[in-house]
PDB file of N, CA and C in Angstrom:
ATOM      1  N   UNK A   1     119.746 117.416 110.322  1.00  0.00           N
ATOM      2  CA  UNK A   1     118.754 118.079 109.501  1.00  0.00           C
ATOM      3  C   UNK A   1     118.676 117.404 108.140  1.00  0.00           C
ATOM      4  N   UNK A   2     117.234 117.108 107.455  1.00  0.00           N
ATOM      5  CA  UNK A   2     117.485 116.293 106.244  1.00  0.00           C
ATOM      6  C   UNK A   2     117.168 117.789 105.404  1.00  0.00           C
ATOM      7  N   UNK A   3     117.911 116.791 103.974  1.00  0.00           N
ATOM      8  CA  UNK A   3     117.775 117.998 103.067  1.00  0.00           C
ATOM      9  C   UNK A   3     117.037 117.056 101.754  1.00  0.00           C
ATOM     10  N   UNK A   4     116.034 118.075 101.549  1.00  0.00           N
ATOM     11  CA  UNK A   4     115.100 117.353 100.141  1.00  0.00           C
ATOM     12  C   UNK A   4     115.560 118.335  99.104  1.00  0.00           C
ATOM     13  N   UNK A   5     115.332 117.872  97.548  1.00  0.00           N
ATOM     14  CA  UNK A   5     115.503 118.723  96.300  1.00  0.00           C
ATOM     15  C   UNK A   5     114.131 119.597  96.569  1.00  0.00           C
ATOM     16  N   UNK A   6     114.136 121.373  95.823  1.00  0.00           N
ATOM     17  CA  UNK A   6     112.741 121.526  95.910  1.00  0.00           C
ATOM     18  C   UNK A   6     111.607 120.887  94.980  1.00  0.00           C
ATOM     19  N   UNK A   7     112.192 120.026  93.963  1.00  0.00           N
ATOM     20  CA  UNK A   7     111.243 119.155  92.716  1.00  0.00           C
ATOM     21  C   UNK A   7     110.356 118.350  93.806  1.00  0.00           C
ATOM     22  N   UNK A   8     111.314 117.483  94.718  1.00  0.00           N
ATOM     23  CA  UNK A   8     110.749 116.686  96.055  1.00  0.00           C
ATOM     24  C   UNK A   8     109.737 117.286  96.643  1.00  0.00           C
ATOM     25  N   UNK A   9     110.120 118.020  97.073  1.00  0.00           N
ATOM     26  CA  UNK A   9     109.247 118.587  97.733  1.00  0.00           C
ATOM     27  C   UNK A   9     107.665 119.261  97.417  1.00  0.00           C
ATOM     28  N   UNK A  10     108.302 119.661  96.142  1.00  0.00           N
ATOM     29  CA  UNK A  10     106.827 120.212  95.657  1.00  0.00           C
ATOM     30  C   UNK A  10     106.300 118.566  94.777  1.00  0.00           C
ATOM     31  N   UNK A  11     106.582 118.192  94.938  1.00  0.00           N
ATOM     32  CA  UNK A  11     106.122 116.857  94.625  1.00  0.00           C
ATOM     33  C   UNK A  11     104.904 116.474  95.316  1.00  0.00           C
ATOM     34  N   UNK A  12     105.687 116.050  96.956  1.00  0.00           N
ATOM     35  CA  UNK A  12     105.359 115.808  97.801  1.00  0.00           C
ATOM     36  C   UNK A  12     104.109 116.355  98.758  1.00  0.00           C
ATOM     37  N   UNK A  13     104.163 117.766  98.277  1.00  0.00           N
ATOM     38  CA  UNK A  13     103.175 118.971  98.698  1.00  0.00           C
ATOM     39  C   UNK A  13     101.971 118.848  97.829  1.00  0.00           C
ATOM     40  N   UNK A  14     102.308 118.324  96.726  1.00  0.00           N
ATOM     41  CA  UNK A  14     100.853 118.050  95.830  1.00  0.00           C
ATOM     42  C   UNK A  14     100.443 116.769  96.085  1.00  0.00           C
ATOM     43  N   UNK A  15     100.813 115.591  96.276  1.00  0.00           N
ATOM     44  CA  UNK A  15     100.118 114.953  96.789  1.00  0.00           C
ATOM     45  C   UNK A  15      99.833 114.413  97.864  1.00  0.00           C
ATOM     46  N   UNK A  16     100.287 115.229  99.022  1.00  0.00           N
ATOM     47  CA  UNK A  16      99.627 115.195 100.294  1.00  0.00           C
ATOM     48  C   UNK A  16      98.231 114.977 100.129  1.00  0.00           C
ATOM     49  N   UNK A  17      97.507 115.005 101.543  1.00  0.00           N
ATOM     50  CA  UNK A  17      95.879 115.407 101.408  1.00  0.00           C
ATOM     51  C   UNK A  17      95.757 115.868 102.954  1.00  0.00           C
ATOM     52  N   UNK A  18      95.131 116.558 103.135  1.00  0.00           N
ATOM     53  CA  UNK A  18      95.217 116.978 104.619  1.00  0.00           C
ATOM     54  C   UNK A  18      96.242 116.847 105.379  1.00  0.00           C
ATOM     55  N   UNK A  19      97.369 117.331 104.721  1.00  0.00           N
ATOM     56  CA  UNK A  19      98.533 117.372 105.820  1.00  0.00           C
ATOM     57  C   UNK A  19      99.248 115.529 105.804  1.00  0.00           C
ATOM     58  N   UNK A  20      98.859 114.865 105.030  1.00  0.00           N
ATOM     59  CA  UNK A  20      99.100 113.133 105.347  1.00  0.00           C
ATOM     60  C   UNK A  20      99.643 112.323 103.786  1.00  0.00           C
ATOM     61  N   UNK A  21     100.499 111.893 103.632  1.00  0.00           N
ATOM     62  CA  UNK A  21     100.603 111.206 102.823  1.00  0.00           C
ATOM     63  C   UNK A  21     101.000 109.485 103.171  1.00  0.00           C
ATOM     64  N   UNK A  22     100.526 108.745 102.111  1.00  0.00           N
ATOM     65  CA  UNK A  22     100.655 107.091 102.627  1.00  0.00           C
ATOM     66  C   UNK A  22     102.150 107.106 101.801  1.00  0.00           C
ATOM     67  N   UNK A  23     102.361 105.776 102.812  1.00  0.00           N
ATOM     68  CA  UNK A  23     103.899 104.940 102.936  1.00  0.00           C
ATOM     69  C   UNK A  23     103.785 104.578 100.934  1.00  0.00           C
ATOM     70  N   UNK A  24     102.865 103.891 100.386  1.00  0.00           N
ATOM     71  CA  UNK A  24     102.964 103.510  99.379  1.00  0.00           C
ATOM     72  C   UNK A  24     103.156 104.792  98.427  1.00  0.00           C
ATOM     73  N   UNK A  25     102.136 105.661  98.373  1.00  0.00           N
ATOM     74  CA  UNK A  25     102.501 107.067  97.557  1.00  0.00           C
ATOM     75  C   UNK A  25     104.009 107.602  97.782  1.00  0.00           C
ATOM     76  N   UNK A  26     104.556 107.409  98.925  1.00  0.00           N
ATOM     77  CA  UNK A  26     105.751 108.116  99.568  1.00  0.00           C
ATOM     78  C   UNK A  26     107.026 107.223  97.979  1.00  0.00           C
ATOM     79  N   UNK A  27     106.752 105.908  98.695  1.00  0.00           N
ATOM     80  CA  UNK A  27     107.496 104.833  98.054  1.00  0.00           C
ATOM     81  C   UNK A  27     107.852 105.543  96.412  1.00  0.00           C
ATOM     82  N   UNK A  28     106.537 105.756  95.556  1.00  0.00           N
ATOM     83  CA  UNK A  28     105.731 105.743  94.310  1.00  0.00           C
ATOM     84  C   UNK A  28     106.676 107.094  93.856  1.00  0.00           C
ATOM     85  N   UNK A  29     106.686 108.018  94.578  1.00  0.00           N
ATOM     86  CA  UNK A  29     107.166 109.197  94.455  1.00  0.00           C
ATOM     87  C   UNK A  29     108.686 109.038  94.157  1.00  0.00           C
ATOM     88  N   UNK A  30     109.265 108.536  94.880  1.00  0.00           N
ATOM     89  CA  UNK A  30     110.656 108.144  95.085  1.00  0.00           C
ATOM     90  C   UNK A  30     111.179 107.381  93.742  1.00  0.00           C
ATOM     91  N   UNK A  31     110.334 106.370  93.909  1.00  0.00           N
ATOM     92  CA  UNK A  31     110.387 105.548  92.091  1.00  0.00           C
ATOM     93  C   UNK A  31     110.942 106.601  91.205  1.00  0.00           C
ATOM     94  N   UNK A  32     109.402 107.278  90.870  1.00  0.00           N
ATOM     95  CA  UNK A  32     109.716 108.082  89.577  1.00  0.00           C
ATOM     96  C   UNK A  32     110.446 109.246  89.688  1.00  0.00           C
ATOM     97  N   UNK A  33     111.109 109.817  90.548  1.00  0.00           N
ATOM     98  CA  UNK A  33     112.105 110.954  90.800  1.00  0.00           C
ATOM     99  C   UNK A  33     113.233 110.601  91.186  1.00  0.00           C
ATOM    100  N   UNK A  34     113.552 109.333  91.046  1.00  0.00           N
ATOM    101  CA  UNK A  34     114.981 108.119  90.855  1.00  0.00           C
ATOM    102  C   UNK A  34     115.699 108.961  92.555  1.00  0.00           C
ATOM    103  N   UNK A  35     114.875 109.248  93.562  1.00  0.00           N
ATOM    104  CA  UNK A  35     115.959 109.777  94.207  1.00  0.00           C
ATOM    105  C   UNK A  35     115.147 108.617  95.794  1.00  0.00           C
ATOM    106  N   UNK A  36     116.090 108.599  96.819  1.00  0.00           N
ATOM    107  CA  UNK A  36     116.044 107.280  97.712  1.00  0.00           C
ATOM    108  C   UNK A  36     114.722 107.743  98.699  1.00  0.00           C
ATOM    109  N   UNK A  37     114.247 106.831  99.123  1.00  0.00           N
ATOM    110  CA  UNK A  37     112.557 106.669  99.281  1.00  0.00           C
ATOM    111  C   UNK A  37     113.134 107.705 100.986  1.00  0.00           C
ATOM    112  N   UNK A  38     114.125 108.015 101.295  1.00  0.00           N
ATOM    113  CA  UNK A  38     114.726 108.564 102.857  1.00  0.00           C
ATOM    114  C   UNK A  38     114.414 110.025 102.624  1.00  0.00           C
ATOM    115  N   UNK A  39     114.930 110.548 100.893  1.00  0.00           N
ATOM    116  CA  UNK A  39     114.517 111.836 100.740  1.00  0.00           C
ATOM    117  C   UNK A  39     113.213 112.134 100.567  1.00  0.00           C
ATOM    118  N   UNK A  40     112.455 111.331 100.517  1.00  0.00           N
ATOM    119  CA  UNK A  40     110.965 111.603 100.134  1.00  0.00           C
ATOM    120  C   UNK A  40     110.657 111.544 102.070  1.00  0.00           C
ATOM    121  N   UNK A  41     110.956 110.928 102.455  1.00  0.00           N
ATOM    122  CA  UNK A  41     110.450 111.385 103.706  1.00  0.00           C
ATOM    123  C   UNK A  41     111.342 112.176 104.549  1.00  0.00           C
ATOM    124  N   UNK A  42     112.233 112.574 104.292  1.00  0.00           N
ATOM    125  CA  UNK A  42     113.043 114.233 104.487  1.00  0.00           C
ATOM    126  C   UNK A  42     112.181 115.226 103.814  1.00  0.00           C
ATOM    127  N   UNK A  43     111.801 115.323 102.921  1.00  0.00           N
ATOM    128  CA  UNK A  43     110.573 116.319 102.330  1.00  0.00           C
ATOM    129  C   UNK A  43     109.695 116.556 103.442  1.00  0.00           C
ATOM    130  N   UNK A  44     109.113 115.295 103.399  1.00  0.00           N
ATOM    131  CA  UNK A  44     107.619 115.137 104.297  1.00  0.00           C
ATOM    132  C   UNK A  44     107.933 115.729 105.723  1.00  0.00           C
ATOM    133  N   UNK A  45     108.600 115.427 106.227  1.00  0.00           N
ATOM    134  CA  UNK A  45     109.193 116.396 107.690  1.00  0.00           C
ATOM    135  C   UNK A  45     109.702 117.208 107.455  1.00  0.00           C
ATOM    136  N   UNK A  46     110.255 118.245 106.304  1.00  0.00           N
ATOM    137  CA  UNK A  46     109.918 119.333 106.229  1.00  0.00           C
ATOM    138  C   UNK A  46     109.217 120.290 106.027  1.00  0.00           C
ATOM    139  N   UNK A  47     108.058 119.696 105.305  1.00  0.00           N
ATOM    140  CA  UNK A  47     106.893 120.115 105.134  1.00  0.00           C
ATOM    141  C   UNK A  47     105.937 119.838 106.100  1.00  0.00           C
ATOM    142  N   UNK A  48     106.121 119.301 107.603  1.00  0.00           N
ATOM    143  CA  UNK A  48     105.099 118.982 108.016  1.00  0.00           C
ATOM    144  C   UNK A  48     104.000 118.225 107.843  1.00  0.00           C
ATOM    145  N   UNK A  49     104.725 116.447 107.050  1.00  0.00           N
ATOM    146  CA  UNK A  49     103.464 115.950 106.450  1.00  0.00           C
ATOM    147  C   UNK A  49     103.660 114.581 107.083  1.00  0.00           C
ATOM    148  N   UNK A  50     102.485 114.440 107.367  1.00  0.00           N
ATOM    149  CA  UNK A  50     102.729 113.121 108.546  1.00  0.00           C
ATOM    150  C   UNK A  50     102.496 111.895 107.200  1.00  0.00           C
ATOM    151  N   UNK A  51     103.300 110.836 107.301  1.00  0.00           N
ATOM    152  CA  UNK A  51     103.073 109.771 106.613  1.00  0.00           C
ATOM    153  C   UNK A  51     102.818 108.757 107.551  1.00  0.00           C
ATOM    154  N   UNK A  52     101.816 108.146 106.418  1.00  0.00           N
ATOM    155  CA  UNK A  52     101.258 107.149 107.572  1.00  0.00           C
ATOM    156  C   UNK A  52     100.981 105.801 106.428  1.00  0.00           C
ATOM    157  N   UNK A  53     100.722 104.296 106.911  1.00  0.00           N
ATOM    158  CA  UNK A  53     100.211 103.094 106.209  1.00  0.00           C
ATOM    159  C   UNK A  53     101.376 102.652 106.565  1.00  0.00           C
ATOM    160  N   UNK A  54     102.695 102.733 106.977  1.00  0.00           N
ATOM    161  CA  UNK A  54     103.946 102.122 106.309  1.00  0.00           C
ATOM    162  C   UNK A  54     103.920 101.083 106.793  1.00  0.00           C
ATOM    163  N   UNK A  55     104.108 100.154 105.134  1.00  0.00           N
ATOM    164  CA  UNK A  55     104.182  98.609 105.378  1.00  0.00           C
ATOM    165  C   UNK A  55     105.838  97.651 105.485  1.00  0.00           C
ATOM    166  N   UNK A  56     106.923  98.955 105.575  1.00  0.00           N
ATOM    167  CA  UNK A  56     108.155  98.644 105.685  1.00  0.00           C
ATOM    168  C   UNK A  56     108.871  98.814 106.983  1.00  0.00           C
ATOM    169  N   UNK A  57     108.442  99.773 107.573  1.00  0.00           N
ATOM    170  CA  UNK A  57     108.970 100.671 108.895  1.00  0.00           C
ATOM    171  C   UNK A  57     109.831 101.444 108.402  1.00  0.00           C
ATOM    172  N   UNK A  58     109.976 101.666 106.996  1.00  0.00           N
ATOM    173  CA  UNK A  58     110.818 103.164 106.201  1.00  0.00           C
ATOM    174  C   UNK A  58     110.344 104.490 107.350  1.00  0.00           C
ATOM    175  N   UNK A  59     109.322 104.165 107.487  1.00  0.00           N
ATOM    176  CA  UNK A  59     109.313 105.693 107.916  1.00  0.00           C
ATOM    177  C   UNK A  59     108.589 106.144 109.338  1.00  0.00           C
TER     178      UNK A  59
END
């Protein structure tokens, strides 16, 4: 089970858009909340948010 901060998360929940956030926003997020680009997509699967673009295979 991953575990996100709730800052992450509500992060993450605002800039969704229809349920979807991109690999680069995911990345972007992670930057500025100094926490590892794995918890930003532990958020996103807890929230039910499909990420998609990824130009790393992070996710």
């Amino acid at each position: 089970m991953c575990c996100s901060s709730d800052k992450v998360r509500e992060v993450v929940k605002e800039k969704a858009r229809d349920g979807k956030l991109s690999c680069p926003e995911a990345r972007k997020i992670a930057k500025e909340l100094g926490v590892p680009t794995r918890e930003v997509g532990c958020a996103a699967n807890e929230l039910k948010i499909k990420l998609y673009g990824c130009e790393l295979g992070c996710f």
